[in-house]
N, C-alpha and C. Protein backbone atom coordinates (compact mmCIF):
# COMPACT_ATOMS: atom_id res chain seq x y z
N UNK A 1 0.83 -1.20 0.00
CA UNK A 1 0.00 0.00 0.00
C UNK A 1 0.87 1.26 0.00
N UNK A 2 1.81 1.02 0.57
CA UNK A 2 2.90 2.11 0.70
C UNK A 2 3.60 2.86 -0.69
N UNK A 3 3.63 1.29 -1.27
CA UNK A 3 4.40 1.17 -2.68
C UNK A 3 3.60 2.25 -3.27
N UNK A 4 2.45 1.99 -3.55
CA UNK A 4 1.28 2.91 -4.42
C UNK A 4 1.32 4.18 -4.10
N UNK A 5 0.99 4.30 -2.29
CA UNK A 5 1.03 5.74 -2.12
C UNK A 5 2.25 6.37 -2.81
N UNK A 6 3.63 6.16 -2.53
CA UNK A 6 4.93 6.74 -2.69
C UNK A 6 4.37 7.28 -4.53
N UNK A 7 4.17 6.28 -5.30
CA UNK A 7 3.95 6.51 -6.91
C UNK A 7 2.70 7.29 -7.38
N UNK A 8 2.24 7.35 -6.52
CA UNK A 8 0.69 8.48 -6.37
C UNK A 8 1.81 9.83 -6.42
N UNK A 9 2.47 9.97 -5.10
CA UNK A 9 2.98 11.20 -4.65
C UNK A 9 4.36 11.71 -5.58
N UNK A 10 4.88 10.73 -6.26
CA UNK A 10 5.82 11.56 -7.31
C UNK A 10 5.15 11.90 -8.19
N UNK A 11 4.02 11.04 -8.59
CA UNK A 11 3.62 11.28 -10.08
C UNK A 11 2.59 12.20 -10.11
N UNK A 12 2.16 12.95 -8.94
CA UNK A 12 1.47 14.52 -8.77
C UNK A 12 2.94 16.03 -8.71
N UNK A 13 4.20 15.13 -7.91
CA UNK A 13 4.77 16.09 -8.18
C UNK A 13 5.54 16.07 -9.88
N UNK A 14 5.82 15.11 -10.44
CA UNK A 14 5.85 15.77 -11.55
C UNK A 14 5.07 16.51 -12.65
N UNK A 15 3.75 16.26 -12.66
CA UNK A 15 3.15 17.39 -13.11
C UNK A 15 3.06 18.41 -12.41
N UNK A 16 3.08 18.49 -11.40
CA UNK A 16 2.93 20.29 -10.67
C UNK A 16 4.63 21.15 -11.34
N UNK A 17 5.44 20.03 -11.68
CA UNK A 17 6.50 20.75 -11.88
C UNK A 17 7.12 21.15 -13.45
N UNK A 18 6.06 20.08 -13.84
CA UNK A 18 5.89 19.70 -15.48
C UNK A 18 5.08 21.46 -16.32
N UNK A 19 3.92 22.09 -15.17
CA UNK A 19 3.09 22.45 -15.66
C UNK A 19 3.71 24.10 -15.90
N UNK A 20 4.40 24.32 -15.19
CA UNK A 20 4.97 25.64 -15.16
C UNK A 20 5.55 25.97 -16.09
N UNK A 21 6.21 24.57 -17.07
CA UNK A 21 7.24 24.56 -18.35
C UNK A 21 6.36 24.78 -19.95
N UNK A 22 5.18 24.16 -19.14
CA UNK A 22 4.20 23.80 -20.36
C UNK A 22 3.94 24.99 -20.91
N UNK A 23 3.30 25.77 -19.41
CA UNK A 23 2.46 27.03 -19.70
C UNK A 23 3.76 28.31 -20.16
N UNK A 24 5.24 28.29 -19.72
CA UNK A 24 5.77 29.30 -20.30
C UNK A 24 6.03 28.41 -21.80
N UNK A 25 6.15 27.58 -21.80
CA UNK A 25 5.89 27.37 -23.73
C UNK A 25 4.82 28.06 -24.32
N UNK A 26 3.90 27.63 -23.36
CA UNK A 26 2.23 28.44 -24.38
C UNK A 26 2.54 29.32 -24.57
N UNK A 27 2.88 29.94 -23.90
CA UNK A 27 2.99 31.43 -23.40
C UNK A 27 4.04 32.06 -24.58
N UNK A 28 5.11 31.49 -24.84
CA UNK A 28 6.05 31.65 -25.67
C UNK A 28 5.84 31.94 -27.13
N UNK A 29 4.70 30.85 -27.87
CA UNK A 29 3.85 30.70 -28.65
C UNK A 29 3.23 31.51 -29.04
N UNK A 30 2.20 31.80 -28.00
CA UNK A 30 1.34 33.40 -28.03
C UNK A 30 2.17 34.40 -28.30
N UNK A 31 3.12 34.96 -27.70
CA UNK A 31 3.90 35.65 -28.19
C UNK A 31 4.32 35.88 -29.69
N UNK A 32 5.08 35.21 -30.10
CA UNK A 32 6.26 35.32 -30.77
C UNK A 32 5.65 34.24 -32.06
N UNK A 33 4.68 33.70 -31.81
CA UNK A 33 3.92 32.67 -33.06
C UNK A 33 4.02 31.32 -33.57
N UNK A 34 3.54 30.26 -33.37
CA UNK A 34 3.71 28.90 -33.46
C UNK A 34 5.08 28.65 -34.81
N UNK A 35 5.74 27.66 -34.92
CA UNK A 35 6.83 27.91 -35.38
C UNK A 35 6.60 26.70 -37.13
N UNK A 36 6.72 27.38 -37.89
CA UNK A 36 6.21 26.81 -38.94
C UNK A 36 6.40 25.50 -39.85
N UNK A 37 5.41 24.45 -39.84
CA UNK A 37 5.77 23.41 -39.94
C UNK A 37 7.04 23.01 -41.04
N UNK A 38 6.88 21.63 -40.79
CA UNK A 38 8.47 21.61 -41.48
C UNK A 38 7.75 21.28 -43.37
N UNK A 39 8.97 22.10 -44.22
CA UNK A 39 8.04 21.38 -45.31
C UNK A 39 8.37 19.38 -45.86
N UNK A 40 7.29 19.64 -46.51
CA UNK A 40 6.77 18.00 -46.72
C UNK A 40 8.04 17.53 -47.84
N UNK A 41 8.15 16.39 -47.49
CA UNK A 41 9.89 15.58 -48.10
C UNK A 41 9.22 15.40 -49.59
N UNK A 42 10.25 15.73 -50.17
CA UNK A 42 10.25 15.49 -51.45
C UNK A 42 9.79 16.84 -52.40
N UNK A 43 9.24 17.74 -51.58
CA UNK A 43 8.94 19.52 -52.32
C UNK A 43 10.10 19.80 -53.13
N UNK A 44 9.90 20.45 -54.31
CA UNK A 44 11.06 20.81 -54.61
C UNK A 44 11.16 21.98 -53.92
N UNK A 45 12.35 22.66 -54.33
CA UNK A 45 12.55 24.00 -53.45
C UNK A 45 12.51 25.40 -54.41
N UNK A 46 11.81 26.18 -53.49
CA UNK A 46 11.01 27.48 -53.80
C UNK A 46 12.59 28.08 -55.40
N UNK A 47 11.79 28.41 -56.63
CA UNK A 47 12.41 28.89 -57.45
C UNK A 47 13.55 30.84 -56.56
N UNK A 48 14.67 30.71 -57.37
CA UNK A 48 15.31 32.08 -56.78
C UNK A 48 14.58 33.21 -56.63
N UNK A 49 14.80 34.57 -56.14
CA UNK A 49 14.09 35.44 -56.54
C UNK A 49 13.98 36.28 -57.53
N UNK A 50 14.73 35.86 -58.31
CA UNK A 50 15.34 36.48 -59.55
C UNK A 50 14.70 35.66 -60.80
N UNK A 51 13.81 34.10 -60.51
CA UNK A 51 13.09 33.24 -60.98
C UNK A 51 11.79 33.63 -61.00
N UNK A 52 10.55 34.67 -60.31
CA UNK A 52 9.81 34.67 -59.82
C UNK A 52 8.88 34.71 -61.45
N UNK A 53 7.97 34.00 -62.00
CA UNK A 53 6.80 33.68 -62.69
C UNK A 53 6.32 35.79 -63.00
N UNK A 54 6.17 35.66 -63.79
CA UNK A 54 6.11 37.08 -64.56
C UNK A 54 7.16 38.25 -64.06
N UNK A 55 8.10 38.34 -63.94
CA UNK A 55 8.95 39.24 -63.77
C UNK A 55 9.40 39.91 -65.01
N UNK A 56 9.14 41.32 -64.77
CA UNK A 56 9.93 42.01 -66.47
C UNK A 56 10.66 42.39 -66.21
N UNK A 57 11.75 42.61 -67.40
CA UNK A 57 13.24 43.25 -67.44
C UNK A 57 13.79 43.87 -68.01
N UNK A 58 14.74 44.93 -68.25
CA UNK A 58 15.69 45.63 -68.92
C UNK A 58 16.74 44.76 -69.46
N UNK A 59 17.65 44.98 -70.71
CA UNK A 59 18.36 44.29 -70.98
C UNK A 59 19.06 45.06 -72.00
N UNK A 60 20.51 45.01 -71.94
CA UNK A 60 20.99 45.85 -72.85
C UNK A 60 23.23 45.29 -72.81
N UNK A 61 23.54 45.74 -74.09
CA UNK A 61 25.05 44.86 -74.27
C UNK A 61 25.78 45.70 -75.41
N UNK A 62 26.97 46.14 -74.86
CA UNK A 62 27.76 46.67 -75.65
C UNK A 62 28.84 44.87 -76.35
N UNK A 63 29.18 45.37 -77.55
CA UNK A 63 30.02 44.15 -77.94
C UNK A 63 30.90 44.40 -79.44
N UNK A 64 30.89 43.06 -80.27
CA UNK A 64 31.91 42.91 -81.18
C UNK A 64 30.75 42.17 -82.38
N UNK A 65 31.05 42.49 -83.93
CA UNK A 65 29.99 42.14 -84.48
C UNK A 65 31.07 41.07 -85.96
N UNK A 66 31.58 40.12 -85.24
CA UNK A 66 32.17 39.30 -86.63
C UNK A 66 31.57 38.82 -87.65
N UNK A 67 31.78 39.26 -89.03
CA UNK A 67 30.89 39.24 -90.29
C UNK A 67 31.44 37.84 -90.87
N UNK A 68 30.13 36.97 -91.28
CA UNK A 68 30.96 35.43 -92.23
C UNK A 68 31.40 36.37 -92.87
N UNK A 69 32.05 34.81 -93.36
CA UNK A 69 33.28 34.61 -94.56
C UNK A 69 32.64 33.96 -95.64
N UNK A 70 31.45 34.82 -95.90
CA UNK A 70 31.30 33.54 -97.19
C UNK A 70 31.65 34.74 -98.32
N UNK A 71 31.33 34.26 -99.51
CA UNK A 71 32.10 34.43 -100.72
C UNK A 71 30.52 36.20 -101.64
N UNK A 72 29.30 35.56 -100.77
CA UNK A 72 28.34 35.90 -101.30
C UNK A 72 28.01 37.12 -99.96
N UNK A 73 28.25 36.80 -99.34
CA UNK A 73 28.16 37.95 -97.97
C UNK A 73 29.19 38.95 -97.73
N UNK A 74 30.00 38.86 -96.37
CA UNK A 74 30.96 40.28 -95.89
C UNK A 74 32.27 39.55 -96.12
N UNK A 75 32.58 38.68 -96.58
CA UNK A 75 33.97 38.08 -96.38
C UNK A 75 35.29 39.27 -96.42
N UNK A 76 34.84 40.37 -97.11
CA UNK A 76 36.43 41.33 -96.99
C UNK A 76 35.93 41.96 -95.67
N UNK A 77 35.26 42.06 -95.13
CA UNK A 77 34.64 42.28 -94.30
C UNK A 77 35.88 42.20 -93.14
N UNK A 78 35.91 43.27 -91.92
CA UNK A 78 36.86 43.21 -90.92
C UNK A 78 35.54 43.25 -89.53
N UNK A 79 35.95 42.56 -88.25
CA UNK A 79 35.09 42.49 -87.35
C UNK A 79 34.68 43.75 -86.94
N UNK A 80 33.83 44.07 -86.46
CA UNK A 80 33.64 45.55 -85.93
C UNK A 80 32.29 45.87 -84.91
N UNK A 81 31.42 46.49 -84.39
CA UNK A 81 31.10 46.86 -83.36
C UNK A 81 29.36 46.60 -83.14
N UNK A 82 29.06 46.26 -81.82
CA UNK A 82 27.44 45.56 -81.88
C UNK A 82 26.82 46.50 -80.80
N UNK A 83 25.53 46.62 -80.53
CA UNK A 83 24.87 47.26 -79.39
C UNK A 83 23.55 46.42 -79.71
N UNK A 84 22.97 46.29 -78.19
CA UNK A 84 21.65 45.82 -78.17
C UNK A 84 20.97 46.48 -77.44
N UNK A 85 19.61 46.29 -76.97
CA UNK A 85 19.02 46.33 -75.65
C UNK A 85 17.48 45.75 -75.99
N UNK A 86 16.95 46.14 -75.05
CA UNK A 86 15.44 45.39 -75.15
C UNK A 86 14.46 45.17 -73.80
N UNK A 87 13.36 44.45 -73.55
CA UNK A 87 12.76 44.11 -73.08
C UNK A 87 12.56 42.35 -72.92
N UNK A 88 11.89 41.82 -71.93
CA UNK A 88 11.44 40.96 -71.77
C UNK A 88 10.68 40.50 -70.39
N UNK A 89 10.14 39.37 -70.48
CA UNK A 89 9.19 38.51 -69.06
C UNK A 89 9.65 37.14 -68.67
N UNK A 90 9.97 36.84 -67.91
CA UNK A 90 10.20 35.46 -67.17
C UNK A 90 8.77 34.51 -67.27
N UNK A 91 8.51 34.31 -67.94
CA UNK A 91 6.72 33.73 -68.06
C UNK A 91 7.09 32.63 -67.25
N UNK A 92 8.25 31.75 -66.42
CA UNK A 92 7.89 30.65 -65.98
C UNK A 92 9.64 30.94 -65.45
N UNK A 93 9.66 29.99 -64.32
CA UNK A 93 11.33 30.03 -64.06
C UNK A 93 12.17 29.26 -65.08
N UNK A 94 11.82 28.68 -66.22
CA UNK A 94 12.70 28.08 -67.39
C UNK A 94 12.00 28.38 -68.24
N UNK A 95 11.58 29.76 -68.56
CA UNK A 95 11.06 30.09 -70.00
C UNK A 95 11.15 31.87 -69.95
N UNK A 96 11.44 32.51 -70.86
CA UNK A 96 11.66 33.68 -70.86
C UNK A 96 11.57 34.25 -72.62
N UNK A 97 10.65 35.39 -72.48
CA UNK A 97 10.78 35.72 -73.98
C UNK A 97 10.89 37.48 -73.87
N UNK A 98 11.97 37.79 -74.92
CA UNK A 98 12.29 38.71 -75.35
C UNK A 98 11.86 39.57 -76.38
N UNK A 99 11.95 40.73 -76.77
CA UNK A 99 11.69 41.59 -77.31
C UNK A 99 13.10 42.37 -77.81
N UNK A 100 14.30 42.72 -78.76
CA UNK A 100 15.38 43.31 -78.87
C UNK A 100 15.64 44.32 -80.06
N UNK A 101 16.04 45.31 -79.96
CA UNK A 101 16.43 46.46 -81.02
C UNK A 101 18.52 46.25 -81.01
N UNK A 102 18.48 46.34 -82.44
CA UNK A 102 20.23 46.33 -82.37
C UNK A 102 20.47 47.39 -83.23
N UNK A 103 22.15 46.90 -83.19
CA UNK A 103 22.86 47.74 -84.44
C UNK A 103 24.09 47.09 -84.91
N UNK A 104 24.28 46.27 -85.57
CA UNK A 104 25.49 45.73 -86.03
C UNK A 104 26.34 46.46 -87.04
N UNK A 105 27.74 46.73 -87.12
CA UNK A 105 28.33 47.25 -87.85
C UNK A 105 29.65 46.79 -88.15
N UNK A 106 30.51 46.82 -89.59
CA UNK A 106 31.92 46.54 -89.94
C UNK A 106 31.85 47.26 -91.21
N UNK A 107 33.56 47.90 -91.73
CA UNK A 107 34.10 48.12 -92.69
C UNK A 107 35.06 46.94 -93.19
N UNK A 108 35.45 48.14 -94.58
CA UNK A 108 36.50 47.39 -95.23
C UNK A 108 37.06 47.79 -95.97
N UNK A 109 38.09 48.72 -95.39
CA UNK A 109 38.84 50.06 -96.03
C UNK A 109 37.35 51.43 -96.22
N UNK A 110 37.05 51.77 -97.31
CA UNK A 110 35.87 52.62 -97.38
C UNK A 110 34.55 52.14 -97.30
N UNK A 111 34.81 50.68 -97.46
CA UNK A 111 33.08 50.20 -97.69
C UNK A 111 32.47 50.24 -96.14
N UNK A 112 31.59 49.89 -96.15
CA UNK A 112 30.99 50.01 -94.75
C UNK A 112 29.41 49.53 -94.91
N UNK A 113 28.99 48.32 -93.75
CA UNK A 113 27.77 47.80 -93.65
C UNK A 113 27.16 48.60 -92.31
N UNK A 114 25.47 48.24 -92.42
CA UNK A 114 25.01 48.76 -91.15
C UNK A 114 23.92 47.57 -90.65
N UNK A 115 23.82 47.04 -89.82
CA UNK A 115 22.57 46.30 -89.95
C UNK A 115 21.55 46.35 -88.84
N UNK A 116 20.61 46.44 -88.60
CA UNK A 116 19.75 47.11 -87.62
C UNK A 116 18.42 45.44 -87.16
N UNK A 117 18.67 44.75 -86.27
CA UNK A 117 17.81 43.77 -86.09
C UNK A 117 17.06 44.55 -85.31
N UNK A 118 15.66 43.93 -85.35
CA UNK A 118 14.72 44.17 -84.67
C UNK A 118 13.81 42.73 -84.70
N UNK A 119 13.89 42.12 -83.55
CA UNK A 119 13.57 40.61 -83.33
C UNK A 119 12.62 40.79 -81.74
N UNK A 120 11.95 39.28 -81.92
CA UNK A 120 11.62 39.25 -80.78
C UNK A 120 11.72 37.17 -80.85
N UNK A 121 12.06 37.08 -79.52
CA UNK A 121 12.34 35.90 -79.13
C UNK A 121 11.96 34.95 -77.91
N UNK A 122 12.83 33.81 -77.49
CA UNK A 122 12.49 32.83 -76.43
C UNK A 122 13.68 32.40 -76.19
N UNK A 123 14.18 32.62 -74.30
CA UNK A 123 15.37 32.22 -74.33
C UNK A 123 14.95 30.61 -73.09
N UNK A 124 15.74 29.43 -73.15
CA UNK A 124 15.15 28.39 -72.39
C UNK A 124 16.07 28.10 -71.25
N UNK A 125 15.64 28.49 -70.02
CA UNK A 125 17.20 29.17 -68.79
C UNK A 125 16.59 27.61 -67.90
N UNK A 126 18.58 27.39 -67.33
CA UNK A 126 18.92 26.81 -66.53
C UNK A 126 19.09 27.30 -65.13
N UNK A 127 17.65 26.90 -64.48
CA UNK A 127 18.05 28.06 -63.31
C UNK A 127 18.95 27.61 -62.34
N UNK A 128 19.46 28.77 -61.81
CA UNK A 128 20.13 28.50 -60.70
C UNK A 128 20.48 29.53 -59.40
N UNK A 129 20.99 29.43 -58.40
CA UNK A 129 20.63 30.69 -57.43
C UNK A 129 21.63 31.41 -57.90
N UNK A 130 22.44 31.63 -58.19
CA UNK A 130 23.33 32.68 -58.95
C UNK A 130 23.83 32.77 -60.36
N UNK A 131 24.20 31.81 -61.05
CA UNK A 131 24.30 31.69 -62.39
C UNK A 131 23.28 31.07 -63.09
N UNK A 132 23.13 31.33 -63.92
CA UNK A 132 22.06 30.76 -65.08
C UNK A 132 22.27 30.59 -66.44
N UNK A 133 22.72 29.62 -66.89
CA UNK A 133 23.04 29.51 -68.46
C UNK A 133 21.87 29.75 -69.15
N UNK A 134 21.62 29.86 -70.64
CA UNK A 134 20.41 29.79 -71.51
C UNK A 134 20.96 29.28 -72.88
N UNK A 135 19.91 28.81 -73.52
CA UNK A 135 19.88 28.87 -75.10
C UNK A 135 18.63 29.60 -75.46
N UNK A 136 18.58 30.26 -76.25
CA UNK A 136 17.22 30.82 -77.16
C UNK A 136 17.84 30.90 -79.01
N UNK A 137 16.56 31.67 -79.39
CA UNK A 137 16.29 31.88 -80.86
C UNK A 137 15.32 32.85 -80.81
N UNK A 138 15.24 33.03 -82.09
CA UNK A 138 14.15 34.49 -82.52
C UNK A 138 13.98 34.21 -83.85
N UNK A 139 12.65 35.32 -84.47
CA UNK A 139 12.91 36.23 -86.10
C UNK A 139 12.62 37.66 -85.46
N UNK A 140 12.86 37.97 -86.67
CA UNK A 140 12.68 39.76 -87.24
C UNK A 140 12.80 39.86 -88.61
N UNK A 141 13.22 41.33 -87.82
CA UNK A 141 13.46 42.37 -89.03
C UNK A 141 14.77 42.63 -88.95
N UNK A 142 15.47 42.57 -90.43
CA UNK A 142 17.10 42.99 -90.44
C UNK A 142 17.14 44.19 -91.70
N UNK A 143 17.25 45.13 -91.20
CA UNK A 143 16.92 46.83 -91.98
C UNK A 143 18.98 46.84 -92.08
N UNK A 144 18.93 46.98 -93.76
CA UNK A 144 20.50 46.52 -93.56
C UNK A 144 20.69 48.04 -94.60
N UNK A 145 22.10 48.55 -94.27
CA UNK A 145 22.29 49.69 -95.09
C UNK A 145 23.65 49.24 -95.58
N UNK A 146 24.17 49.22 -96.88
CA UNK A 146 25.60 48.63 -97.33
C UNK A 146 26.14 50.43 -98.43
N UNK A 147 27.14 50.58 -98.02
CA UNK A 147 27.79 51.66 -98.84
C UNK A 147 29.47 51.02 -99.35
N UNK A 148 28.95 50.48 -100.97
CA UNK A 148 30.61 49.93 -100.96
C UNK A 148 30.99 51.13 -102.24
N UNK A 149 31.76 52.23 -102.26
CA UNK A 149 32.21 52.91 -102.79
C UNK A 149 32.98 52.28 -104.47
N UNK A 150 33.64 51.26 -103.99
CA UNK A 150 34.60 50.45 -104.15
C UNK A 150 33.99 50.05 -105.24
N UNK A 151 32.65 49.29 -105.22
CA UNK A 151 31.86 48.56 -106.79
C UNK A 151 30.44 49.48 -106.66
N UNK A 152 30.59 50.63 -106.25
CA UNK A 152 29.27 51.28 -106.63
C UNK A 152 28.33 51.04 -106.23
N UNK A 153 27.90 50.71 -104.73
CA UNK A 153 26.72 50.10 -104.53
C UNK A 153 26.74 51.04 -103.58
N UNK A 154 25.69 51.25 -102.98
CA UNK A 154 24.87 52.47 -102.02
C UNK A 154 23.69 52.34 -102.06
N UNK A 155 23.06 51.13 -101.06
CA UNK A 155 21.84 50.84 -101.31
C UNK A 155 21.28 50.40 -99.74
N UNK A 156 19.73 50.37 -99.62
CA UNK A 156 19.39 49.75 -98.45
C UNK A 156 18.25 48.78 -98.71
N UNK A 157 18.15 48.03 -97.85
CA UNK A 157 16.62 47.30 -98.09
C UNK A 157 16.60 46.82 -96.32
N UNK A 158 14.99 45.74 -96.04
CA UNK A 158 14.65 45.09 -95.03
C UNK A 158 14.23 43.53 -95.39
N UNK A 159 14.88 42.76 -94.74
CA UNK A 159 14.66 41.37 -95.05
C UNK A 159 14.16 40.69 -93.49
N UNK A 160 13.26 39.47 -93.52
CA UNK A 160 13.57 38.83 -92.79
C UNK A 160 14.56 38.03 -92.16
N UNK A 161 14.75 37.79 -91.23
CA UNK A 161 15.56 36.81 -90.68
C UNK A 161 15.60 36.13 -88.89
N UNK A 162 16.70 35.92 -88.65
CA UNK A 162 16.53 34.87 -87.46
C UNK A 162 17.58 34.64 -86.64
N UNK A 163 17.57 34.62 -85.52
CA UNK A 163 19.21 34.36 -84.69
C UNK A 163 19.41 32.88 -83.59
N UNK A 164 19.81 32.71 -83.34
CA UNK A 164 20.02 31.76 -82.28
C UNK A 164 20.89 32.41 -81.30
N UNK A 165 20.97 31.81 -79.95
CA UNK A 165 21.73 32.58 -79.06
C UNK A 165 22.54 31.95 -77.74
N UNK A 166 23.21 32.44 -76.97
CA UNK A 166 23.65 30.83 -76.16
C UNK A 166 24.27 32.18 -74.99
N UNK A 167 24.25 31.94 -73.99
CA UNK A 167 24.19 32.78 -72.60
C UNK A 167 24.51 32.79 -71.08
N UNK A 168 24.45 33.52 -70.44
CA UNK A 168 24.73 33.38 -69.10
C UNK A 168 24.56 34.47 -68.12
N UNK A 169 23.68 34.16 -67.26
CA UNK A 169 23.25 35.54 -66.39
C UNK A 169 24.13 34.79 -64.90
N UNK A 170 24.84 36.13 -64.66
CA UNK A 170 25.41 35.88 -63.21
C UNK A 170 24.78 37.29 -62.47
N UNK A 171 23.80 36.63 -61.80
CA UNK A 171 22.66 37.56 -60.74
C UNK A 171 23.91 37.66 -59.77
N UNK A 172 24.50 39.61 -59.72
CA UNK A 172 24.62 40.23 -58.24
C UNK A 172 23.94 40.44 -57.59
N UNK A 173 22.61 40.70 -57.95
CA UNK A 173 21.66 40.86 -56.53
C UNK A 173 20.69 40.49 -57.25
N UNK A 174 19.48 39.72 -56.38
CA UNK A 174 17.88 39.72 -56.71
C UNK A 174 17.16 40.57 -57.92
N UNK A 175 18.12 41.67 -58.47
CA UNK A 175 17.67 42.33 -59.53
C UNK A 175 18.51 42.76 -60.74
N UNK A 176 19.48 42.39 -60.35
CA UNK A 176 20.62 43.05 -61.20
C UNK A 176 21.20 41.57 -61.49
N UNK A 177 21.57 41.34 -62.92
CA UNK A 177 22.52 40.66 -62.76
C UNK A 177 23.42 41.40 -64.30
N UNK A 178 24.68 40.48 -64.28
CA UNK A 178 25.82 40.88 -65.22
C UNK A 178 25.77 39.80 -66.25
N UNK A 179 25.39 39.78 -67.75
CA UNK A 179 25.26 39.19 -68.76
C UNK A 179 26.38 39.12 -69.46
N UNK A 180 26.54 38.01 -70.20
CA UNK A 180 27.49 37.32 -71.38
C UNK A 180 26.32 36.94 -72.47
N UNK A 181 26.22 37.50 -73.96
CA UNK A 181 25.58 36.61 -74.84
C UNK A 181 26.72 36.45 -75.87
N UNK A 182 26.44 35.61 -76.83
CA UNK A 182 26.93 35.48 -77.62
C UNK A 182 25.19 35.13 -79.11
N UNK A 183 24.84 35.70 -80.40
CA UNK A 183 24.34 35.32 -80.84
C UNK A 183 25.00 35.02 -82.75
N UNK A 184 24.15 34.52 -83.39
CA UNK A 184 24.50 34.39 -84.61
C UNK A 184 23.18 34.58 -84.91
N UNK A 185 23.13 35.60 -86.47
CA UNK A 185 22.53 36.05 -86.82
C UNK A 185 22.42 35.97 -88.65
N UNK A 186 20.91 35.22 -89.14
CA UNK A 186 20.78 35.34 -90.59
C UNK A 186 20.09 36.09 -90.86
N UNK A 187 20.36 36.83 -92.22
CA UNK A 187 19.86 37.56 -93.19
C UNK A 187 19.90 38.14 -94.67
N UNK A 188 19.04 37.66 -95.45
CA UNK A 188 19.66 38.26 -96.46
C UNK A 188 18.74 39.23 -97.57
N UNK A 189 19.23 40.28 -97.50
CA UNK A 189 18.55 41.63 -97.75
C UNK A 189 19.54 41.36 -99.37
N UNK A 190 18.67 42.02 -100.08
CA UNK A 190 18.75 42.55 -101.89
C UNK A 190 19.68 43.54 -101.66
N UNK A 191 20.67 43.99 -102.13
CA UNK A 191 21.37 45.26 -102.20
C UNK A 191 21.97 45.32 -103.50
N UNK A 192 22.04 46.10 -103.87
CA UNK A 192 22.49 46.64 -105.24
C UNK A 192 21.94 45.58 -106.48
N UNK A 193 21.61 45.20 -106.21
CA UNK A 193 20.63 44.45 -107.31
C UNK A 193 21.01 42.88 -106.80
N UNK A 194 22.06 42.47 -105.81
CA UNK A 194 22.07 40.79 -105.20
C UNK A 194 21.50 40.49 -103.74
N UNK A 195 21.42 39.76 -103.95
CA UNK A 195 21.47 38.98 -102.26
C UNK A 195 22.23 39.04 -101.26
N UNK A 196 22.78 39.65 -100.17
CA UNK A 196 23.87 39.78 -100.18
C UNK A 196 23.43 38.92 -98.39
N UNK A 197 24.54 38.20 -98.14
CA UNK A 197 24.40 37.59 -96.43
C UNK A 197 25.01 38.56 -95.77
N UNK A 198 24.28 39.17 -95.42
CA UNK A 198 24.62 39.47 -94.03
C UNK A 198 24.62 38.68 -92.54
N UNK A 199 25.18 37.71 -92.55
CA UNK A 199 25.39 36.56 -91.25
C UNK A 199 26.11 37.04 -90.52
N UNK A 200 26.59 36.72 -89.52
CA UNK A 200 27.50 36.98 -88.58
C UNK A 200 27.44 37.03 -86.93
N UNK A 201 28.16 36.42 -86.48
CA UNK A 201 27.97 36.61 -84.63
C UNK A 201 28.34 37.88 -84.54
N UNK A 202 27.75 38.37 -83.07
CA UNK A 202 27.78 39.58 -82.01
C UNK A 202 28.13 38.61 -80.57
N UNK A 203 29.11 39.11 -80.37
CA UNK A 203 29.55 38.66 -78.78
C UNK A 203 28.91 40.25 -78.21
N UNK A 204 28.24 40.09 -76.98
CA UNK A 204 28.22 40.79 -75.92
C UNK A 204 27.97 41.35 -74.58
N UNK A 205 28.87 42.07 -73.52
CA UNK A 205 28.97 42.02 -72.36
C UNK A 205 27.82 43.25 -71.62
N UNK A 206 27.24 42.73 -70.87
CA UNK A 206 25.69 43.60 -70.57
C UNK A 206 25.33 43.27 -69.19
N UNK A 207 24.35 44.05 -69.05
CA UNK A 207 23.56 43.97 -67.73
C UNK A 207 22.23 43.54 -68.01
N UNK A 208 21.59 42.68 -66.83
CA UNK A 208 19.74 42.42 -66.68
C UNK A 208 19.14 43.00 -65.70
N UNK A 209 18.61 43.84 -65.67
CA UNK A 209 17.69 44.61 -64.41
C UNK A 209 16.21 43.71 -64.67
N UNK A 210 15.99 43.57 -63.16
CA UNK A 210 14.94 43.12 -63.18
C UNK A 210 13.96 44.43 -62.65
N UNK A 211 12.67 44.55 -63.14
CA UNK A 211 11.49 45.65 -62.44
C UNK A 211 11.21 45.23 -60.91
């Protein structure tokens, strides 16, 4: 009988001593706010913030504009100077489409090309919390101006055409990041009475602001 009483009498004092711990937990709770469950195994994990599902952006790249070598295009052609910029939306964290205005340019002694894209595109990004590779493509418009002194031509026209593109965004902050593109670009506009290719990559080094 003894036995029982003794196990009666601890097992009241540990809750009397239990209860004081309980209630500054509650208490703790109330305060400061129940602490948020854990997430469920197997979630993937929340896209960057620089990933976020409709985000728009600024985009813009000073660079280098190397003209093919073909026989029918710029081949005397010497490399020479690119600018871009543009718009676009993150429609999804691995999908992004663009909007871009350029200016491609090279001589060759007096001759001198101009070529002016105006495209809009889809680039397909590898996300990641700080770097992000891409590939995309586009069409447009390639508004090309050619002045070759040299065989008498001084002419302009607008052709369709199309680029492909290959990339890399290294996000400094949640809004900013520092761009690498590289694209290649077809077109071939009528000038002086031929066809003339205007092809050629633009390497260039740029910034992405995000809104």
């Amino acid at each position: 009988m003894r036995k029982y009483a003794v196990l009666c009498l601890v097992g009241v004092l540990c809750a009397a001593l239990a209860s004081p711990a309980l209630a500054a937990q509650d208490d703790r709770y109330e305060k400061y706010g129940s602490p948020p469950p854990p997430p469920p195994r197997g979630a993937p994990a929340p896209p960057p913030p620089h990933a976020v599902y409709g985000q728009m952006y600024f985009f813009g790249h000073l660079g280098l504009f190397d003209p093919n070598s073909s026989s029918t295009g710029l081949a005397e052609y010497d490399s020479g100077g690119a600018f871009d910029f543009g718009f676009g939306s993150r429609v999804s964290p691995i999908l992004a489409i663009d909007g871009t205005f350029g200016m491609n340019f090279a001589d060759a002694g007096p001759n001198e090309v101009w070529i002016a894209p105006l495209t809009g595109g889809f680039r397909l990004i590898l996300p990641g919390p700080v770097v992000e590779p891409y590939f995309g493509g586009g069409v447009g418009l390639y508004f090309t101006d050619l002045d070759e002194p040299s065989s008498g031509i001084n002419d302009s026209d607008t052709a369709f055409g199309g680029y492909l593109s290959l990339g890399m965004d290294a996000w400094l902050s949640p809004k900013m990041a520092l761009n690498f593109e590289g694209k290649y670009h077809w077109a071939e506009p009528r000038l002086g009475g031929f066809n003339v290719e205007v092809d050629g990559w633009t390497f260039g080094l740029g910034v992405r602001v995000r809104f």
